[in-house]
C-alpha atoms as a PDB file:
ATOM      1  CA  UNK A   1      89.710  97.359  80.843  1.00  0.00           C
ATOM      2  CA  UNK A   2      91.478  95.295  83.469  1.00  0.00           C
ATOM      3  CA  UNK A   3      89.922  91.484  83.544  1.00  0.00           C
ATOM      4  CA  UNK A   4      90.213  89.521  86.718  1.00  0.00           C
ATOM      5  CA  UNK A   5      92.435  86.343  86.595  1.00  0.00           C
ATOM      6  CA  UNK A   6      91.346  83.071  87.693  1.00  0.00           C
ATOM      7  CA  UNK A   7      90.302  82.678  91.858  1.00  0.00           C
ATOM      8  CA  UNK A   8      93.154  80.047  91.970  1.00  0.00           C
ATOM      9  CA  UNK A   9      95.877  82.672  91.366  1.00  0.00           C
ATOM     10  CA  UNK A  10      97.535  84.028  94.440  1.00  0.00           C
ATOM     11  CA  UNK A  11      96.940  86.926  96.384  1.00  0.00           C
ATOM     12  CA  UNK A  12     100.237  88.853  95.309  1.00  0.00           C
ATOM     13  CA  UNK A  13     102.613  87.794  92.156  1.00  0.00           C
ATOM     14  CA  UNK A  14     106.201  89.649  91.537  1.00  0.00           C
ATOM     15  CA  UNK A  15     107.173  88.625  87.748  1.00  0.00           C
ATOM     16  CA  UNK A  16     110.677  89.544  86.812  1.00  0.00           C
ATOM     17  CA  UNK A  17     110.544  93.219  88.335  1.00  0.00           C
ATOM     18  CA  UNK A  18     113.051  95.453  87.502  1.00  0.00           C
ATOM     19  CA  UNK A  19     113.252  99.113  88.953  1.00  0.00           C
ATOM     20  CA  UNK A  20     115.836 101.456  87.256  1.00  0.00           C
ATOM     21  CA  UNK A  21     116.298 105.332  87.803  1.00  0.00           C
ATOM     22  CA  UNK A  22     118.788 107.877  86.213  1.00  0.00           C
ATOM     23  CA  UNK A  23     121.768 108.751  88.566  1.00  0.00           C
ATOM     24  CA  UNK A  24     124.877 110.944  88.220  1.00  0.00           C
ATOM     25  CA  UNK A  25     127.095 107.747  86.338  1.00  0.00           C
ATOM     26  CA  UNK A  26     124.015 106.679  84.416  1.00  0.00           C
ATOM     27  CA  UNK A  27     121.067 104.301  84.952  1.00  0.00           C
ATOM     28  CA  UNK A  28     120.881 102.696  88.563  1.00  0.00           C
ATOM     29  CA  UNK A  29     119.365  99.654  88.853  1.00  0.00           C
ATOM     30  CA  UNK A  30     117.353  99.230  92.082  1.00  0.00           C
ATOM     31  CA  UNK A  31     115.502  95.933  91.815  1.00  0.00           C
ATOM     32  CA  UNK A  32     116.982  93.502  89.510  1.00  0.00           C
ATOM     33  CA  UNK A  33     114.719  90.567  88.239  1.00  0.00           C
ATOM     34  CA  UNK A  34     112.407  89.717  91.133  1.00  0.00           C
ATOM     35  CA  UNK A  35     110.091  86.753  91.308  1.00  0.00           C
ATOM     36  CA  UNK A  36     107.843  85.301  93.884  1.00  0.00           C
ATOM     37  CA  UNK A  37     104.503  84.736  94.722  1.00  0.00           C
ATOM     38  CA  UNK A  38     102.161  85.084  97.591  1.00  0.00           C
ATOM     39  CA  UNK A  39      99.831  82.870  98.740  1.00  0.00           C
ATOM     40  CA  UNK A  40      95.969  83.999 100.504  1.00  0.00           C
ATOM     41  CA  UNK A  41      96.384  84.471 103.934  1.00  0.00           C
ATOM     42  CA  UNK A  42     100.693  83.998 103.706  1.00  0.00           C
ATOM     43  CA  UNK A  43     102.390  86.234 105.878  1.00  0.00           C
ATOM     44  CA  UNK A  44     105.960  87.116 104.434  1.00  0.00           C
ATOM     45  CA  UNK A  45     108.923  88.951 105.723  1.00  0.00           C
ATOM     46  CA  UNK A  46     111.041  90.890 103.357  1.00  0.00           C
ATOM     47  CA  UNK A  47     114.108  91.429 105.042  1.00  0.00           C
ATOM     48  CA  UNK A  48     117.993  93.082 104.049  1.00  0.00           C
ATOM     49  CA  UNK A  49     120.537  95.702 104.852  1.00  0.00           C
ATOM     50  CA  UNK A  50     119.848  99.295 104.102  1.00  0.00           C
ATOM     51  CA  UNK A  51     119.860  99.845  99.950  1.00  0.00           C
ATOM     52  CA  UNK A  52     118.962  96.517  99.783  1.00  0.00           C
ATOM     53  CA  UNK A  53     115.409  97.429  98.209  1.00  0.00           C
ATOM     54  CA  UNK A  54     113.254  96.242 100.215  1.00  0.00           C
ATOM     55  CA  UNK A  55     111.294  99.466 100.642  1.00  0.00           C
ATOM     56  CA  UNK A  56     111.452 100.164  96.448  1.00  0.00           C
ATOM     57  CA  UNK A  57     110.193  96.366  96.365  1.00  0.00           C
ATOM     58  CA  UNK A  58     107.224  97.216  98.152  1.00  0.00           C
ATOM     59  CA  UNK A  59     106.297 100.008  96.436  1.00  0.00           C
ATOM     60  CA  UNK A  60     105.971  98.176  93.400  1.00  0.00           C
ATOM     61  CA  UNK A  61     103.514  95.433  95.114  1.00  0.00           C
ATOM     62  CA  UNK A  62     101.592  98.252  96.451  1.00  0.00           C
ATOM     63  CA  UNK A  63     101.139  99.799  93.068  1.00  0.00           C
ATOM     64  CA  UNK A  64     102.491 102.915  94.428  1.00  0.00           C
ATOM     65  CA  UNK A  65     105.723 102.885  91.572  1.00  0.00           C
ATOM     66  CA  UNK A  66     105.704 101.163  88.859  1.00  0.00           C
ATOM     67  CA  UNK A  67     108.321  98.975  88.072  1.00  0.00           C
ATOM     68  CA  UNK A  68     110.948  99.779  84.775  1.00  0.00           C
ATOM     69  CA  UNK A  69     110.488  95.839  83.393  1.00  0.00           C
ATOM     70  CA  UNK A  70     108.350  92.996  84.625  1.00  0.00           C
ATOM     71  CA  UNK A  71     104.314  92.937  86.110  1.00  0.00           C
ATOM     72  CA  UNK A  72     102.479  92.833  89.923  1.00  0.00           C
ATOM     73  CA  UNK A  73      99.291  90.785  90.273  1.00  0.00           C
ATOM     74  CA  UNK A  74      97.656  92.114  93.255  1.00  0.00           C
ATOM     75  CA  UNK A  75      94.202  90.289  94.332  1.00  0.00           C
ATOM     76  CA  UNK A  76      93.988  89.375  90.470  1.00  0.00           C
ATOM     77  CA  UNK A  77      94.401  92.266  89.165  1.00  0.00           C
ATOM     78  CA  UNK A  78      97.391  92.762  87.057  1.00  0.00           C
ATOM     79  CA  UNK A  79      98.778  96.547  87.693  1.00  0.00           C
ATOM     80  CA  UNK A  80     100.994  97.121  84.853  1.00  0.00           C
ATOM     81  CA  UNK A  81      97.803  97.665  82.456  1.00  0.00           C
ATOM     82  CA  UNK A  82      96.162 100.375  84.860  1.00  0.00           C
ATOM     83  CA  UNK A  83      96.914 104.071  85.395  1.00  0.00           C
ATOM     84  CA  UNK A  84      97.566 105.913  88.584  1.00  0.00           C
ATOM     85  CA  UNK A  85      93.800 105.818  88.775  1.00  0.00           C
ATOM     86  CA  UNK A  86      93.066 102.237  88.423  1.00  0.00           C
ATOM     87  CA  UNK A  87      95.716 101.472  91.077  1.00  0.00           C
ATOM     88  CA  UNK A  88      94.831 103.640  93.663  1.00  0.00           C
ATOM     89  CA  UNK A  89      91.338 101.942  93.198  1.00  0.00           C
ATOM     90  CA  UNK A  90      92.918  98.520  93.585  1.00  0.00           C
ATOM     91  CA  UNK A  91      94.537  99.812  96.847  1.00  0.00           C
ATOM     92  CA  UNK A  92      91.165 101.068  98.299  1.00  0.00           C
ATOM     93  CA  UNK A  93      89.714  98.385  97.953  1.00  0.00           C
ATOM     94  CA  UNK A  94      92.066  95.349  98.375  1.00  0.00           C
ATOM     95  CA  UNK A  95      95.073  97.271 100.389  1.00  0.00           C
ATOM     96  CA  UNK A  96      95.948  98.361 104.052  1.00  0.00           C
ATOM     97  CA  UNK A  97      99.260 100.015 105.134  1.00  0.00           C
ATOM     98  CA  UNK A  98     101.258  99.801 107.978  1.00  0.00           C
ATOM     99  CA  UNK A  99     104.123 102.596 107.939  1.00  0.00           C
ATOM    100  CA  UNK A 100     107.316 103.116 110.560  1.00  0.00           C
ATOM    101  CA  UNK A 101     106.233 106.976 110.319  1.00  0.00           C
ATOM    102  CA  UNK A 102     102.642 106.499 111.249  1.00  0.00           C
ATOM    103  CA  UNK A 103     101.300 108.927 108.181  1.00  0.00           C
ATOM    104  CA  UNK A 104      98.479 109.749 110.432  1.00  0.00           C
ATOM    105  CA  UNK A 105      96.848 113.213 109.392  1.00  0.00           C
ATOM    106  CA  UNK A 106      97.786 115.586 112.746  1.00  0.00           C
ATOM    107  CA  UNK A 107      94.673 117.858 112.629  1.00  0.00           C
ATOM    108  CA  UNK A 108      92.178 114.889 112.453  1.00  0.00           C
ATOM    109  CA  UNK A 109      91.673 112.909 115.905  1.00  0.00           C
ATOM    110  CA  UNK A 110      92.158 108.823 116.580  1.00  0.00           C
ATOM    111  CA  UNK A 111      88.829 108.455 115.468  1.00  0.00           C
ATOM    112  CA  UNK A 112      88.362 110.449 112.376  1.00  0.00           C
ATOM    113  CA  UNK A 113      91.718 108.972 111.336  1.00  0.00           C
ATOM    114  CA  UNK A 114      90.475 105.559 111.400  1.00  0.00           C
ATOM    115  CA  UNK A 115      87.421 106.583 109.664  1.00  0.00           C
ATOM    116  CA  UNK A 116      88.949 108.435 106.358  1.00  0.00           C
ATOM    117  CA  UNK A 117      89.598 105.057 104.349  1.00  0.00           C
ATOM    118  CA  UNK A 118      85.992 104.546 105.058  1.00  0.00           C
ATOM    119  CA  UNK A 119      84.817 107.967 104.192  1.00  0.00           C
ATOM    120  CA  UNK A 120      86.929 108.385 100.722  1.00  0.00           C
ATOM    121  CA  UNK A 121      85.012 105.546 100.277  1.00  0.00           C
ATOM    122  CA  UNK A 122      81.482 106.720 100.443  1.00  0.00           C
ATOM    123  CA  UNK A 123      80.519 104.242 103.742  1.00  0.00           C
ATOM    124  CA  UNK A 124      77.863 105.608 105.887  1.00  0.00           C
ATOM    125  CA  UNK A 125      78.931 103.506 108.862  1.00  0.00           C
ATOM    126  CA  UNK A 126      82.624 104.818 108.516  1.00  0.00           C
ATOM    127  CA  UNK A 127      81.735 106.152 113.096  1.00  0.00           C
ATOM    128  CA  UNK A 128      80.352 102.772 113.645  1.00  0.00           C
ATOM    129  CA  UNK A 129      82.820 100.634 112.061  1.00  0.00           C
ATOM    130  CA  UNK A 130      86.031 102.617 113.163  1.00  0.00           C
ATOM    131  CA  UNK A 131      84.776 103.182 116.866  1.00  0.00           C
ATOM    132  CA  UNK A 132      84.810  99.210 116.633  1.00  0.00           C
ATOM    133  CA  UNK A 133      88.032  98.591 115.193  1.00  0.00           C
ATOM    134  CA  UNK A 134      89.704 101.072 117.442  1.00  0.00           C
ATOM    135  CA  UNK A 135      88.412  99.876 120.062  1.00  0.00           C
ATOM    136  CA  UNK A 136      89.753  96.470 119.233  1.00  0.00           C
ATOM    137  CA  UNK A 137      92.993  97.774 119.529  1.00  0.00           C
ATOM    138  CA  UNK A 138      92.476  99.162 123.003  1.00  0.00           C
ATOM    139  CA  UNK A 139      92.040 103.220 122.279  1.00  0.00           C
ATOM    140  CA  UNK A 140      88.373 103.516 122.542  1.00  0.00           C
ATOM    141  CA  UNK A 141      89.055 105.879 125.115  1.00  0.00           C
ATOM    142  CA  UNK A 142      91.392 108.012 122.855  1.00  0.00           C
ATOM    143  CA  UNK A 143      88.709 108.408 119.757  1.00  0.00           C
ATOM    144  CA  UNK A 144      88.862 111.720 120.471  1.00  0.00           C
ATOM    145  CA  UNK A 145      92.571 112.845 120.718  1.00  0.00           C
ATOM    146  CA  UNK A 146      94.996 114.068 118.380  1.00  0.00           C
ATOM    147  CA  UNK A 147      98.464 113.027 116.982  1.00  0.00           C
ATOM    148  CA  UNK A 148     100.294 115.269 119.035  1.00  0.00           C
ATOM    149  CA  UNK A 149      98.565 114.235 122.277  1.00  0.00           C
ATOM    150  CA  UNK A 150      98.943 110.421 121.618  1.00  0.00           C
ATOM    151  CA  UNK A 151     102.548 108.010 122.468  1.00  0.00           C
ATOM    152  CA  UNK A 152     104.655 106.509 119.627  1.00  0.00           C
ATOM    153  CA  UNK A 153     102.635 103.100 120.452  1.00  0.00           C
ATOM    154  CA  UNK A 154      99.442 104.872 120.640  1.00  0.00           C
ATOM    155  CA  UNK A 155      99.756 106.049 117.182  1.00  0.00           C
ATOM    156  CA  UNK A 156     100.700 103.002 115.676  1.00  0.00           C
ATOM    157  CA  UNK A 157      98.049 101.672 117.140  1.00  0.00           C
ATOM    158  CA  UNK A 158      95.210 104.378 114.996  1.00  0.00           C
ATOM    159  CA  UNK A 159      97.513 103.472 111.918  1.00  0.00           C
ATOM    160  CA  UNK A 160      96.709  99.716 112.403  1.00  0.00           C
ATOM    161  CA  UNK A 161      93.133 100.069 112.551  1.00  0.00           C
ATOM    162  CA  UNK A 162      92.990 102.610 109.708  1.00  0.00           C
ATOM    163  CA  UNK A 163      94.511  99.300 108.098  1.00  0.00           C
ATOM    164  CA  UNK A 164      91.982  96.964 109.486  1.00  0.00           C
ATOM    165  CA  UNK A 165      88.866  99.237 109.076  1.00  0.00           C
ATOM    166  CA  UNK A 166      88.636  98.058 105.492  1.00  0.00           C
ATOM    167  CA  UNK A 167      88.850  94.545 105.668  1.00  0.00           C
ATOM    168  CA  UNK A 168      91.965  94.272 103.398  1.00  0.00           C
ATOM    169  CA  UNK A 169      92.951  91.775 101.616  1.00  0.00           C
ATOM    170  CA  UNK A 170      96.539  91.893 101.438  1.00  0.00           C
ATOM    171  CA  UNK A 171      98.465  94.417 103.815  1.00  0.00           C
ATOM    172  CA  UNK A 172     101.883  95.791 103.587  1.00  0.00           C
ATOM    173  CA  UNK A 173     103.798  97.103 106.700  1.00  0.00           C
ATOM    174  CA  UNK A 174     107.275  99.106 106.532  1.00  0.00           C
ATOM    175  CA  UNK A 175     109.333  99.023 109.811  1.00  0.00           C
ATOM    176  CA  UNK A 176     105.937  98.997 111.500  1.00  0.00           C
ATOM    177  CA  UNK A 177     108.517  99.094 114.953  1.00  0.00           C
ATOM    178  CA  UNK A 178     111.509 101.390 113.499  1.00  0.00           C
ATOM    179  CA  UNK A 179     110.381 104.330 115.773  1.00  0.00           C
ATOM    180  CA  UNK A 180     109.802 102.372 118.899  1.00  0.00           C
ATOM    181  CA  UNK A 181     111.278 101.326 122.037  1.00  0.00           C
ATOM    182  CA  UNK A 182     110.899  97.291 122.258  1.00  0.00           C
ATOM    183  CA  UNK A 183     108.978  96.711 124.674  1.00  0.00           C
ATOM    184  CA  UNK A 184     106.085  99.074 122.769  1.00  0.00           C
ATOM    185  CA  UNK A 185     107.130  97.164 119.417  1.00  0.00           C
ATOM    186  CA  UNK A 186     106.787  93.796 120.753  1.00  0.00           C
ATOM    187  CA  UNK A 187     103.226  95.118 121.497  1.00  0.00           C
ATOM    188  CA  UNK A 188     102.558  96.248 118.290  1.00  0.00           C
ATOM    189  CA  UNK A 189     103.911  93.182 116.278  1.00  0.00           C
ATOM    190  CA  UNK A 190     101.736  91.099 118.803  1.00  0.00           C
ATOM    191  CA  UNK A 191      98.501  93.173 117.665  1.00  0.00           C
ATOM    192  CA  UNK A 192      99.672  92.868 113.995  1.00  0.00           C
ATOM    193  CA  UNK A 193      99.767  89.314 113.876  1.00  0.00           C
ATOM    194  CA  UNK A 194      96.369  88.832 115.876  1.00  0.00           C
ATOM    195  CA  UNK A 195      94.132  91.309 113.504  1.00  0.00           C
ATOM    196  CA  UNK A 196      96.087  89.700 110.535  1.00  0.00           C
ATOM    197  CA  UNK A 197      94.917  86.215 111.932  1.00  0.00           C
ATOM    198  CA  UNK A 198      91.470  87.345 112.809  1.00  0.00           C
ATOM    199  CA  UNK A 199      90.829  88.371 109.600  1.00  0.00           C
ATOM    200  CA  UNK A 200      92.773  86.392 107.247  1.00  0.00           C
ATOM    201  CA  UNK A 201      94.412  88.453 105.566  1.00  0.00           C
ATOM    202  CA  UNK A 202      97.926  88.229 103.506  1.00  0.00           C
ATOM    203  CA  UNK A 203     100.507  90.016 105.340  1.00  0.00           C
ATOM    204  CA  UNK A 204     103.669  91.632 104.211  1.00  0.00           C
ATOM    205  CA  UNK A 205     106.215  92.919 106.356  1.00  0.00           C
ATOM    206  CA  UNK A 206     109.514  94.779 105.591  1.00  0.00           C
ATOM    207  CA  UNK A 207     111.544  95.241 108.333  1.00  0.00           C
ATOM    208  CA  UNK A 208     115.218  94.426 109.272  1.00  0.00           C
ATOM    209  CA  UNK A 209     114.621  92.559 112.611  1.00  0.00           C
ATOM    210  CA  UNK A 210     115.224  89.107 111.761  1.00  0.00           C
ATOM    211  CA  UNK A 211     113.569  87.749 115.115  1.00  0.00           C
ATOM    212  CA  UNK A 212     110.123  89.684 113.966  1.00  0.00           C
ATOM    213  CA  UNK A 213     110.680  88.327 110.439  1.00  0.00           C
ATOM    214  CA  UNK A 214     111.167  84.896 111.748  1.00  0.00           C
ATOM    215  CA  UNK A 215     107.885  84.766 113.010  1.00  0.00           C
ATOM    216  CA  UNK A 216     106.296  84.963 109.229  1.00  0.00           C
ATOM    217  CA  UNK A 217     105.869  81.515 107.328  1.00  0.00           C
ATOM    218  CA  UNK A 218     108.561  83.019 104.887  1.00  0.00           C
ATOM    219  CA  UNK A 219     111.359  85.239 104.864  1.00  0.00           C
ATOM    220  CA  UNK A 220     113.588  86.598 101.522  1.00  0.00           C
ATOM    221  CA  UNK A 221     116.176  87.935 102.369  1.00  0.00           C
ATOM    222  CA  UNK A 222     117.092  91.125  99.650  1.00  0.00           C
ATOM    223  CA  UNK A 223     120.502  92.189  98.996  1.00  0.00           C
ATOM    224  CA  UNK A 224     122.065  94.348  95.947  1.00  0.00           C
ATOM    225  CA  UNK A 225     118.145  94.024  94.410  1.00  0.00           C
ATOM    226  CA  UNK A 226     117.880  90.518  94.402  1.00  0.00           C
ATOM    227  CA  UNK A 227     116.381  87.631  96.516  1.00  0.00           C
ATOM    228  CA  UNK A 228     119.544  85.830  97.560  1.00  0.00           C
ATOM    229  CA  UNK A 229     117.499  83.342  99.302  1.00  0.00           C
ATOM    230  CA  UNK A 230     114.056  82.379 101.202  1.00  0.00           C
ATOM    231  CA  UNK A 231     113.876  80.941 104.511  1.00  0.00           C
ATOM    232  CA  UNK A 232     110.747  78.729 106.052  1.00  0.00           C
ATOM    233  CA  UNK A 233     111.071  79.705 109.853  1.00  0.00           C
ATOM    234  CA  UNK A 234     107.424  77.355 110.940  1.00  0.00           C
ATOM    235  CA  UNK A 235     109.233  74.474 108.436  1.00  0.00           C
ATOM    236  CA  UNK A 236     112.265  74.446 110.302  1.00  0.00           C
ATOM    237  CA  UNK A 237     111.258  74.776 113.946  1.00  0.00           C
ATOM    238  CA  UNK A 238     108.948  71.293 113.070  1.00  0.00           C
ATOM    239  CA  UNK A 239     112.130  69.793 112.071  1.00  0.00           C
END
């Protein structure tokens, strides 16, 4: 059974991850020895060319792969003793995801989108409390639309407050703007960082847009699997 660590430890830990997988010439390594830590309430850019792994990083942190060597603490719970079950229970109750693709289910409208997270969990205000939070993102008035009837914007939009609804604790977004224009992006990243403020949560971002990135209190920038280096943006504007 998986024991929760101590309330001082941070809200994310990466210890010495590795990620490997079998290609044509042999073993491949992905990730190679990663290491940081995340404070409560940190947000962090992860940022890198393409096959840089920032996307395999974030997997791991997510519990959604597990790494080949090394351990993620998420919210004090250390994944690499729990099965596919145990994480996925982590995620429900700790996690929220923002995604470049949306992932929002097409035959299910604005509203009942927002309230899934809620109703996988067994919450009998799941209406109440996603009517709310998509209304705090401005789509009250689209509750009852679908997918295919809603903007690019729009729909990132649902996916944030499906991310919100459950009062995460840590939340990871993936190119949250790769499939919009930037005017509708700078929208979204504005919404993102005001819901991540309002409700203090840990934020991390992938994304390859070093001016978003820029505006996190930390940036590592990724390249052939490994942190090459980590930037303080707030730090060095002071000076």
């Amino acid at each position: 059974m998986n024991t929760p660590l101590a309330n001082t430890a941070p809200a994310l830990s990466a210890e010495q991850l590795v990620k490997r997988v079998d290609g044509p010439g042999g073993a491949l390594t992905i990730l190679d020895h990663v290491s940081f830590d995340v404070a409560t309430g940190d947000t962090v850019a992860i940022v890198g060319v393409s096959g840089a792994g920032k996307s395999t990083l974030l997997g791991l942190l997510a519990g959604l792969d597990v790494p080949s060597e090394g351990r993620v603490l998420l919210e004090n719970h250390d994944l690499s003793v729990l099965d596919e079950d145990g994480r996925a229970a982590v995620r429900a109750d700790h996690v929220g995801f923002v995604f470049q693709s949306f992932h929002l289910v097409p035959s299910l409208t604005a509203l009942e989108n927002v309230m899934l997270p809620l109703e996988l969990a067994g919450r009998d205000d799941a209406r109440a409390l996603a009517e709310d939070t998509l209304a705090s993102v401005g789509l009250a008035e689209r509750a009852g639309h679908y997918p295919r009837q809603m903007s690019g914007g729009e729909k990132q939009r649902v996916a944030i407050a499906r991310a919100f609804v459950i009062e995460p604790r840590v939340l990871f977004a993936d190119e949250p703007t790769g499939n919009l224009d930037q005017a509708t992006g700078e929208h979204i990243i504005e919404l993102l960082f005001e819901l991540n403020r309002a409700r203090g949560a840990t934020l991390v971002l992938v994304t390859h847009d070093l001016e978003l990135a820029r505006r996190c209190d930390r940036v590592l920038h990724m390249a052939a699997g490994r942190i090459e280096r980590e930037e303080h943006p707030a730090t060095a504007g002071a000076a």
